[in-house]
N, C-alpha and C. Protein backbone atom coordinates (compact mmCIF):
# COMPACT_ATOMS: atom_id res chain seq x y z
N UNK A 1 -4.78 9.78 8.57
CA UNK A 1 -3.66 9.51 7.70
C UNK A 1 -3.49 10.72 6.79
N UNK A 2 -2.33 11.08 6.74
CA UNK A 2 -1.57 12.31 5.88
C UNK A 2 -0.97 11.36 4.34
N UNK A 3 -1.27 11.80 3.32
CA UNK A 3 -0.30 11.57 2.09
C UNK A 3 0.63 12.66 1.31
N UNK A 4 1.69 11.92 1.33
CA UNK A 4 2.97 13.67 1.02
C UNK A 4 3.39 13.06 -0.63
N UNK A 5 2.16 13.25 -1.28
CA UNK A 5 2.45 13.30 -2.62
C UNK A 5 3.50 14.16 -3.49
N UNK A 6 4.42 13.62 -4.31
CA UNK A 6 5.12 14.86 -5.45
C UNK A 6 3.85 15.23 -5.86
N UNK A 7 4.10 16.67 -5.88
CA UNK A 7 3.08 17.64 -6.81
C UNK A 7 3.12 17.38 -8.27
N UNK A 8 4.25 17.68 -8.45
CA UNK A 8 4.59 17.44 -10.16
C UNK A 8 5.23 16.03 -10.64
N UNK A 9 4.55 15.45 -10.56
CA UNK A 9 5.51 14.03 -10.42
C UNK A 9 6.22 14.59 -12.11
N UNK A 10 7.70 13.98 -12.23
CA UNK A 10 8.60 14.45 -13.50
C UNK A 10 9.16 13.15 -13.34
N UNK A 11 9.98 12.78 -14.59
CA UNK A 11 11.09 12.07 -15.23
C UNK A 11 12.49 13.24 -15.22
N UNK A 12 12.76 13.07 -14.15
CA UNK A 12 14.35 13.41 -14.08
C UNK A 12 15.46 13.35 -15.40
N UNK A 13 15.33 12.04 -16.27
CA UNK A 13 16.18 11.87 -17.02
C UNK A 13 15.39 11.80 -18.70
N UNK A 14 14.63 13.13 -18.88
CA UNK A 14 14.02 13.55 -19.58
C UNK A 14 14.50 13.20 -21.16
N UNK A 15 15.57 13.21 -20.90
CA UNK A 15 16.35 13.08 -22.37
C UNK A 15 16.35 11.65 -23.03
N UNK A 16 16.56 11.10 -22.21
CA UNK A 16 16.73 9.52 -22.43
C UNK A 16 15.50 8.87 -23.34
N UNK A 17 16.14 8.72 -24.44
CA UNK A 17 15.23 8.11 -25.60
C UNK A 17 14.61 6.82 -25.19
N UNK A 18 15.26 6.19 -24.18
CA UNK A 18 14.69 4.85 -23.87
C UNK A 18 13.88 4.40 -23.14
N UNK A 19 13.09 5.63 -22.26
CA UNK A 19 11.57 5.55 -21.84
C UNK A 19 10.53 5.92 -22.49
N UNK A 20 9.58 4.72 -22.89
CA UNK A 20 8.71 4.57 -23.64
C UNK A 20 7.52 5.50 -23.30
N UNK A 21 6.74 4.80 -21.88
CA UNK A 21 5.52 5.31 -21.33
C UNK A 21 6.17 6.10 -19.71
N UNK A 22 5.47 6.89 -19.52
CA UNK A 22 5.30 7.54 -17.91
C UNK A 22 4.20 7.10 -17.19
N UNK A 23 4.07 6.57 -15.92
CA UNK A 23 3.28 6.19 -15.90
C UNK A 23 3.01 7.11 -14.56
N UNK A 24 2.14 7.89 -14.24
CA UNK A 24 1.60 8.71 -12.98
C UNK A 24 0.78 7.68 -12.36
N UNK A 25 0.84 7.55 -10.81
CA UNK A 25 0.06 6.00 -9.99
C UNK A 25 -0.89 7.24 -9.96
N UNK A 26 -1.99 6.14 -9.94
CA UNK A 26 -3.56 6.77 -9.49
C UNK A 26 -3.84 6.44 -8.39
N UNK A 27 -4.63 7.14 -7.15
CA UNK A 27 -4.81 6.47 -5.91
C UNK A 27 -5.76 5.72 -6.08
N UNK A 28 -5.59 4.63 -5.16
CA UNK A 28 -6.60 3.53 -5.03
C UNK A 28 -7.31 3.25 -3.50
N UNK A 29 -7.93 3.28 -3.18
CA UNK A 29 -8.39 2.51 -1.71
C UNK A 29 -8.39 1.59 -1.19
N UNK A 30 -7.34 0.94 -0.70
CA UNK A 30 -8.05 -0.66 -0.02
C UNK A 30 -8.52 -0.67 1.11
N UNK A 31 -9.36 0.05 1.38
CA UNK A 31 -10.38 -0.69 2.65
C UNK A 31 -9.87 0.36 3.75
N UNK A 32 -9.84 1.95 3.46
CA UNK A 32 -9.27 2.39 4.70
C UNK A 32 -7.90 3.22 4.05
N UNK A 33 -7.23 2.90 3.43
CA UNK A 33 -6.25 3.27 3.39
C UNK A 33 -5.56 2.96 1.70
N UNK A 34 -5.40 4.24 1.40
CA UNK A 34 -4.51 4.73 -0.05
C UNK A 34 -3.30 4.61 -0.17
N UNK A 35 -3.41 3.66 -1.17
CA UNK A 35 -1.85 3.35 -2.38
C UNK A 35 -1.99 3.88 -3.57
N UNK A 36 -0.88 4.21 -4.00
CA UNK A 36 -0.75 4.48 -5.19
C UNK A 36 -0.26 4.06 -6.18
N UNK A 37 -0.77 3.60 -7.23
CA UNK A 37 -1.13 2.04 -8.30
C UNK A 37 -0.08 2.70 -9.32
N UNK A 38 0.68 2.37 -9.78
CA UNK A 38 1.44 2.45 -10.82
C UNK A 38 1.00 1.45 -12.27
N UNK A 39 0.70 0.12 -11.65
CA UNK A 39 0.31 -0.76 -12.74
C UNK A 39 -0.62 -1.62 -11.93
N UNK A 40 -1.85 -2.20 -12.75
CA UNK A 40 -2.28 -1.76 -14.05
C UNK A 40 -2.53 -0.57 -14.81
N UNK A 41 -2.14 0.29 -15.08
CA UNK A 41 -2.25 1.80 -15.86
C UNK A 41 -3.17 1.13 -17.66
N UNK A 42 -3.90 2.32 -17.72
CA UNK A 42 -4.55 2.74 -18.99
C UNK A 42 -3.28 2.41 -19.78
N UNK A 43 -2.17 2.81 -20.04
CA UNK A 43 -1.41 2.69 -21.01
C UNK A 43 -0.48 1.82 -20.84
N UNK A 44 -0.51 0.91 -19.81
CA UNK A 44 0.25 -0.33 -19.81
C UNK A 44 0.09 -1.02 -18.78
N UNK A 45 -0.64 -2.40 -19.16
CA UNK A 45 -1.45 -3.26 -18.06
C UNK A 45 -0.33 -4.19 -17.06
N UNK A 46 0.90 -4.81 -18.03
CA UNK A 46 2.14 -5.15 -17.17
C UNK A 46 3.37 -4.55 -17.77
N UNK A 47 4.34 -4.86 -16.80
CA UNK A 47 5.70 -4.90 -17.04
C UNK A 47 6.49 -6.03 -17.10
N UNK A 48 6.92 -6.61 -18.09
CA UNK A 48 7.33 -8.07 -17.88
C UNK A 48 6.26 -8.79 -17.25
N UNK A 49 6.62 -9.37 -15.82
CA UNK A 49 5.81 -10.45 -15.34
C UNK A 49 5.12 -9.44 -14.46
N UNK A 50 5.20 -8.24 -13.84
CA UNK A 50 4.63 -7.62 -13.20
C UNK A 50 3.23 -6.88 -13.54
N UNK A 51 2.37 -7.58 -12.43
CA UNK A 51 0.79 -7.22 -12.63
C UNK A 51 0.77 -5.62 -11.87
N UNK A 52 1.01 -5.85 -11.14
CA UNK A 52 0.14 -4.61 -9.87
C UNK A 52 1.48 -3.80 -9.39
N UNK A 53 1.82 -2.86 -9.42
CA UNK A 53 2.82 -1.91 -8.63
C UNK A 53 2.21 -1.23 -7.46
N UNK A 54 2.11 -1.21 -6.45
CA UNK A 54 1.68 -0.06 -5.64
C UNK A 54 2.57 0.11 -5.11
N UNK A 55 2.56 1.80 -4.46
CA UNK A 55 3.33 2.50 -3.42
C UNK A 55 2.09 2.68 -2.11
N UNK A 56 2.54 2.57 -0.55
CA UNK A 56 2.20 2.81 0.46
C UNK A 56 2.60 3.84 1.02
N UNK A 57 2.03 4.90 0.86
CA UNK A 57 2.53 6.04 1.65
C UNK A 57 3.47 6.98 0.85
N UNK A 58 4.63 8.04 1.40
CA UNK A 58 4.26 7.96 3.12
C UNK A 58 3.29 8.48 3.40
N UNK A 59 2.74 7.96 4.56
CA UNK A 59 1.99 8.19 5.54
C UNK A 59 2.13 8.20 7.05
N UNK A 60 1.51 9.43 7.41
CA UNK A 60 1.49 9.49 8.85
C UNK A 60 -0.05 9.19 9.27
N UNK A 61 0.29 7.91 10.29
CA UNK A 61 -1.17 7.20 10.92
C UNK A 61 -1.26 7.78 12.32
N UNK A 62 -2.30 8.26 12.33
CA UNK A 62 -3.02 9.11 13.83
C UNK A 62 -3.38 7.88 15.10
N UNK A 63 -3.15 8.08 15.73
CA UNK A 63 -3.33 7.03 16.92
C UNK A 63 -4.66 5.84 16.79
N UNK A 64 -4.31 4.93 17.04
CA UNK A 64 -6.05 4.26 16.81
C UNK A 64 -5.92 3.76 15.08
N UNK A 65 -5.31 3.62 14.12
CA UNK A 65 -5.57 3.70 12.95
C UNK A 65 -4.83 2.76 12.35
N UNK A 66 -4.66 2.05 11.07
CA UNK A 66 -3.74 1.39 10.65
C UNK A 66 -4.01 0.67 9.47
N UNK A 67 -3.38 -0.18 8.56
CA UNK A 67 -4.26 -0.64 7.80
C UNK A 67 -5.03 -2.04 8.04
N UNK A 68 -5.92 -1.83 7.13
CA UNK A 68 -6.54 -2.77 7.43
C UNK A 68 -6.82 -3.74 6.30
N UNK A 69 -6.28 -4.61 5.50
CA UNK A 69 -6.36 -5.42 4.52
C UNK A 69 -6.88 -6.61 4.52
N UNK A 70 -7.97 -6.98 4.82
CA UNK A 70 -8.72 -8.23 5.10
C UNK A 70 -8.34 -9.79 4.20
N UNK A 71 -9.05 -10.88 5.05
CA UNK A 71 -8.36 -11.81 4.00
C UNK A 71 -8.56 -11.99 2.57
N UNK A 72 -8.18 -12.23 1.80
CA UNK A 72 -8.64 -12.26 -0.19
C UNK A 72 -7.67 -13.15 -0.46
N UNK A 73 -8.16 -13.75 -1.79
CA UNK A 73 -7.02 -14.78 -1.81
C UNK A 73 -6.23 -14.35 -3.28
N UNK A 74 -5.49 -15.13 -3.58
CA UNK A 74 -4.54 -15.22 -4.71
C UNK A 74 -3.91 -16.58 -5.49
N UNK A 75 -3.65 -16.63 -6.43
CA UNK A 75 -3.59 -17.35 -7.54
C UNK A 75 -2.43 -17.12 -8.40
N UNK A 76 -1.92 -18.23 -9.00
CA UNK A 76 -0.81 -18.02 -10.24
C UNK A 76 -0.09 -16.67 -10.22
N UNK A 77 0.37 -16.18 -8.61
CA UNK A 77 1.30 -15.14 -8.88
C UNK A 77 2.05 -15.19 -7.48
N UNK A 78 3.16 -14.22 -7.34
CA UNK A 78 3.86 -14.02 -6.16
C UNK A 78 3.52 -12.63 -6.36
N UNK A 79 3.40 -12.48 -4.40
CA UNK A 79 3.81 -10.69 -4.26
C UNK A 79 4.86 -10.61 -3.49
N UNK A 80 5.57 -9.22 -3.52
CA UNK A 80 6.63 -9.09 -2.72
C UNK A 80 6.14 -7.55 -2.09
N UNK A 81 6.20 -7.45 -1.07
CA UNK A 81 6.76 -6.20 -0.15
C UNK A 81 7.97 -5.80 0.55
N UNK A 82 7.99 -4.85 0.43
CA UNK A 82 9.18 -4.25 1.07
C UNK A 82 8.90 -2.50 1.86
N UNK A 83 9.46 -2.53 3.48
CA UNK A 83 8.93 -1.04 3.62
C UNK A 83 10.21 -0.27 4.01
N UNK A 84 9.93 0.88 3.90
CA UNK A 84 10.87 1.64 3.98
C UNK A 84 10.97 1.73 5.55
N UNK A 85 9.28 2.32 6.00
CA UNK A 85 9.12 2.86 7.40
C UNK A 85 7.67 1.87 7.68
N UNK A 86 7.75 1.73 9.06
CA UNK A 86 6.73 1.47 9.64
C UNK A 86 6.54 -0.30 9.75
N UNK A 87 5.26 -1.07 9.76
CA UNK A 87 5.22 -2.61 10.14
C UNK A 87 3.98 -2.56 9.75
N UNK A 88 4.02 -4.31 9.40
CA UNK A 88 2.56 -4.47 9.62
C UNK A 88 2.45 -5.98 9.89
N UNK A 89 1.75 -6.75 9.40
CA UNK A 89 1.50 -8.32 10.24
C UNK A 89 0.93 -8.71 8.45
N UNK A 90 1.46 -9.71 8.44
CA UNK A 90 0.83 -10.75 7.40
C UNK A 90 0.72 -11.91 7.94
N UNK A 91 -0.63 -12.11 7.59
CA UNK A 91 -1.12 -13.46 7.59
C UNK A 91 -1.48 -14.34 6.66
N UNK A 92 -1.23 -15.39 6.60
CA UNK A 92 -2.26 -16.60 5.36
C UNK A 92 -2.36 -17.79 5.90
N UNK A 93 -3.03 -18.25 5.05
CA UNK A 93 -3.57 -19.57 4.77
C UNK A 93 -2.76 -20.69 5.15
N UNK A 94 -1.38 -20.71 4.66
CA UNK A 94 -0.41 -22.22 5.10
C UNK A 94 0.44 -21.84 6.46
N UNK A 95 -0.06 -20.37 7.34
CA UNK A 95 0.11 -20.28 8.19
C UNK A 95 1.39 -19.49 8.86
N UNK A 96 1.97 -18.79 7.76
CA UNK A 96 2.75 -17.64 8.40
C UNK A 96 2.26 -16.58 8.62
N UNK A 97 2.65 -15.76 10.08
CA UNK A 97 2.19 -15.29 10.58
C UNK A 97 3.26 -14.46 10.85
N UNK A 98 3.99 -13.14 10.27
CA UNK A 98 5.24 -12.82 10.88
C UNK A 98 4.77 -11.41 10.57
N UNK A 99 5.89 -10.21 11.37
CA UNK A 99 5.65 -9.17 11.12
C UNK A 99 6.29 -8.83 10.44
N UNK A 100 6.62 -7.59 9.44
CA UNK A 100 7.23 -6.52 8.04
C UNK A 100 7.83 -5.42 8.74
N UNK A 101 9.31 -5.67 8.76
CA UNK A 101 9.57 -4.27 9.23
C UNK A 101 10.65 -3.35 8.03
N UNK A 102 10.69 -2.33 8.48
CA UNK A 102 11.67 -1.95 7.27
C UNK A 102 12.55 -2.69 6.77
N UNK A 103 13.36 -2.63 5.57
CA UNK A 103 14.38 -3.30 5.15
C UNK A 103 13.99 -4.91 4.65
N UNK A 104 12.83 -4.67 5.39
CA UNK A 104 12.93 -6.53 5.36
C UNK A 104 12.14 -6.69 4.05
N UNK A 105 11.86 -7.82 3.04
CA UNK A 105 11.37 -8.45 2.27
C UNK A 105 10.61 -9.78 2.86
N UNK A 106 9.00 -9.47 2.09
CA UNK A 106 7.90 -10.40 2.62
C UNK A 106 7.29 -10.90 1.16
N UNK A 107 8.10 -12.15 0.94
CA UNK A 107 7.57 -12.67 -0.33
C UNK A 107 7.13 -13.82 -0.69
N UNK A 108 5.57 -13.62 -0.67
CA UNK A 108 4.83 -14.59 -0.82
C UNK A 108 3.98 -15.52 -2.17
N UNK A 109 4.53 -16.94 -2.32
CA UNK A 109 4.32 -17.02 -3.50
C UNK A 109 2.78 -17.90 -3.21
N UNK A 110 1.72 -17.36 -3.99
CA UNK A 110 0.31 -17.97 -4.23
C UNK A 110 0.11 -19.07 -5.17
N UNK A 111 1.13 -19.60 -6.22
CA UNK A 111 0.78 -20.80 -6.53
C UNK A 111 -0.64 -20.93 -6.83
N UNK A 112 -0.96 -22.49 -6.66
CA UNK A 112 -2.27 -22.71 -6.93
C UNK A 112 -3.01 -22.47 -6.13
N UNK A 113 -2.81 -21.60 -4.95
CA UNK A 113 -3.98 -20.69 -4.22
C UNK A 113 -3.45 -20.55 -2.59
N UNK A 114 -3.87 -19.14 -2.35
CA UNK A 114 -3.26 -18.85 -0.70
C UNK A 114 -4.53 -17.62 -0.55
N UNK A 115 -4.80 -17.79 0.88
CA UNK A 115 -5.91 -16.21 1.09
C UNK A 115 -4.25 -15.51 2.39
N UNK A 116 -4.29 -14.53 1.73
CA UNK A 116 -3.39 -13.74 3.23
C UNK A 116 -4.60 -12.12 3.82
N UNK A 117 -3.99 -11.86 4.70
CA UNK A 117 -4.34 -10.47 5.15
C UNK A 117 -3.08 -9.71 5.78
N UNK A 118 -3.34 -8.45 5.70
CA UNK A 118 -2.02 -7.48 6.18
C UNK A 118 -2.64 -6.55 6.86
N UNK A 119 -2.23 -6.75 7.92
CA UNK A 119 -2.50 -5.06 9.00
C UNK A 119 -1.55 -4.96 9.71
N UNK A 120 -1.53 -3.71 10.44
CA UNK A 120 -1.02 -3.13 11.48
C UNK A 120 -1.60 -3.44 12.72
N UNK A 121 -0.39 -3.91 13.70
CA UNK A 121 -0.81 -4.41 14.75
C UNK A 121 -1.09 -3.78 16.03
N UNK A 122 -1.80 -4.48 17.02
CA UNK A 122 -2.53 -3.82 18.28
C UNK A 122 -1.64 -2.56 18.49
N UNK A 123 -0.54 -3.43 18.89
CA UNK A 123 0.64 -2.46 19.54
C UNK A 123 1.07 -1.03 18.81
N UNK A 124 1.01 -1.68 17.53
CA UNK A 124 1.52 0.13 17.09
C UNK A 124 0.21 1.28 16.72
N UNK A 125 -0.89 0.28 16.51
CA UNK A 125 -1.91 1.57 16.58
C UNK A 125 -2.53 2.10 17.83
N UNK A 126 -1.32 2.21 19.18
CA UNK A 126 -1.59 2.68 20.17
C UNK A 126 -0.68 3.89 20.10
N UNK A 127 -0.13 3.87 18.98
CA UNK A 127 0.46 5.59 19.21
C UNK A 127 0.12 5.88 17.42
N UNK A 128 0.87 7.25 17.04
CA UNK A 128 1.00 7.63 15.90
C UNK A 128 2.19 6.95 15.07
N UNK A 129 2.42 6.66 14.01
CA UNK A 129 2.89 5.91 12.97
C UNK A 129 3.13 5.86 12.07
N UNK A 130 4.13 6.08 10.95
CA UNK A 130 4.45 6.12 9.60
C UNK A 130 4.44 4.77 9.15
N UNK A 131 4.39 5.08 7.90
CA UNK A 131 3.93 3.51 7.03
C UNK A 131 4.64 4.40 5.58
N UNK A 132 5.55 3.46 5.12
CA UNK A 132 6.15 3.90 3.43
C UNK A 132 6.62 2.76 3.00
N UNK A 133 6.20 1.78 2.10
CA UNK A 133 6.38 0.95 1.19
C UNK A 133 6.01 0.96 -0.10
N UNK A 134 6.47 -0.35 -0.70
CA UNK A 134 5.79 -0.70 -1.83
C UNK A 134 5.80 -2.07 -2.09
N UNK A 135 4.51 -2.35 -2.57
CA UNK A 135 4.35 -4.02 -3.11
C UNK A 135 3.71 -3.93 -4.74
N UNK A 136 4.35 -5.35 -4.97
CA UNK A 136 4.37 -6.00 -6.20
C UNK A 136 3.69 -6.99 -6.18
N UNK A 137 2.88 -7.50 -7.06
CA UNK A 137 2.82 -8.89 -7.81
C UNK A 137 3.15 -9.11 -9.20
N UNK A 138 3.61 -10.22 -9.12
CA UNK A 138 4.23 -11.00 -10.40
C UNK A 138 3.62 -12.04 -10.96
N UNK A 139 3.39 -12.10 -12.04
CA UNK A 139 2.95 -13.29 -12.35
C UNK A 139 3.55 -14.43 -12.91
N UNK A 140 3.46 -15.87 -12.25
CA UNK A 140 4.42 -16.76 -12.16
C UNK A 140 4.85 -17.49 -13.56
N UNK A 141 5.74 -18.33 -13.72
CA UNK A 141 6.09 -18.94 -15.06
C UNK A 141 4.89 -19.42 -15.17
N UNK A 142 4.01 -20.36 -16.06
CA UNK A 142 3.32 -21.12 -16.43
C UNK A 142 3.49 -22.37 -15.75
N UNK A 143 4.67 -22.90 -15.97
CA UNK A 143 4.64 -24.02 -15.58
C UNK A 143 4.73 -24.37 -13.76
N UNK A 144 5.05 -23.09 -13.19
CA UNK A 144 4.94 -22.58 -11.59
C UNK A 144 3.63 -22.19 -10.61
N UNK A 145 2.60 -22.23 -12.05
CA UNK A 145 1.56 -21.65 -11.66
C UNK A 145 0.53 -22.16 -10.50
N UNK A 146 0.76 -23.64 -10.59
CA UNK A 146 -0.05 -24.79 -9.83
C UNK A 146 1.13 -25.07 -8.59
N UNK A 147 1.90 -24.51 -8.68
CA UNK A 147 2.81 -24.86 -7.36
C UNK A 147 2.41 -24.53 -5.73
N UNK A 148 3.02 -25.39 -5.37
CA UNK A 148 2.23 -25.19 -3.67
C UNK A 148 2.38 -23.64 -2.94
N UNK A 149 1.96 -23.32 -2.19
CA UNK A 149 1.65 -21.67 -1.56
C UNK A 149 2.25 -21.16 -0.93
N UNK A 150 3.31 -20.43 -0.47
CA UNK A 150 4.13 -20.31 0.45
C UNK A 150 4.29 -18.88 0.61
């Protein structure tokens, strides 16, 4: 796997009095394969309801390779993905089982509890492969929190 980081990551609209913090993502590892975490950041743990920001990629995946996100579970939040390039397979607990392709939106709400996993499937880690997304979690109203898993 290749990562085509901005060098200088900048704020384009430099002037604008109305951005508070910058936040530079730090890479993270899940199990194989680097995202880059926007939030939780040192200088600001959410955004509104938003816990976790990551970016996926881009990346170019070498034949044989893919991610690999094992099952873990979740609680009192929704995540959403969305990719630019590439697929992968989500799985959980109440039993969807579908694939992520670009464009598309995969949004899963954890309620009072769901385990999922996300990888890339047989088929595409038989050649080389780009992967560019980003996922979110949110954390749910209060009173949403105990709601069923979907």
């Amino acid at each position: 796997m290749s990562w085509n980081p901005h060098l200088e990551p900048e704020c384009p609209l430099a002037s604008v009095d109305s951005i508070e913090t910058l936040i530079i993502p730090r890479a993270r590892d899940l199990g194989g394969f680097e995202v880059r975490r926007a939030l939780p950041a040192p200088q600001r743990q959410m955004v509104g309801p938003f816990i976790f920001f990551d970016q996926m990629g881009p990346a170019e995946m070498i034949t044989g390779h893919g991610i690999d996100v094992r099952p873990h579970p979740h609680i009192g939040l929704a995540t959403v993905s969305y990719l630019f390039k590439g697929e992968f397979q989500h799985r959980d607990s109440v039993g969807t089982d579908s694939m992520i392709y670009p464009g598309e939106v995969n949004w899963m709400i954890a309620g009072r509890g769901i385990t999922h996993s996300e990888r890339t499937s047989e088929a595409t880690r038989r050649v080389p492969h780009d992967l560019f997304g980003i996922q979110t979690w949110a954390a749910l109203p209060e009173k949403d929190e105990d709601c069923d898993p979907g």
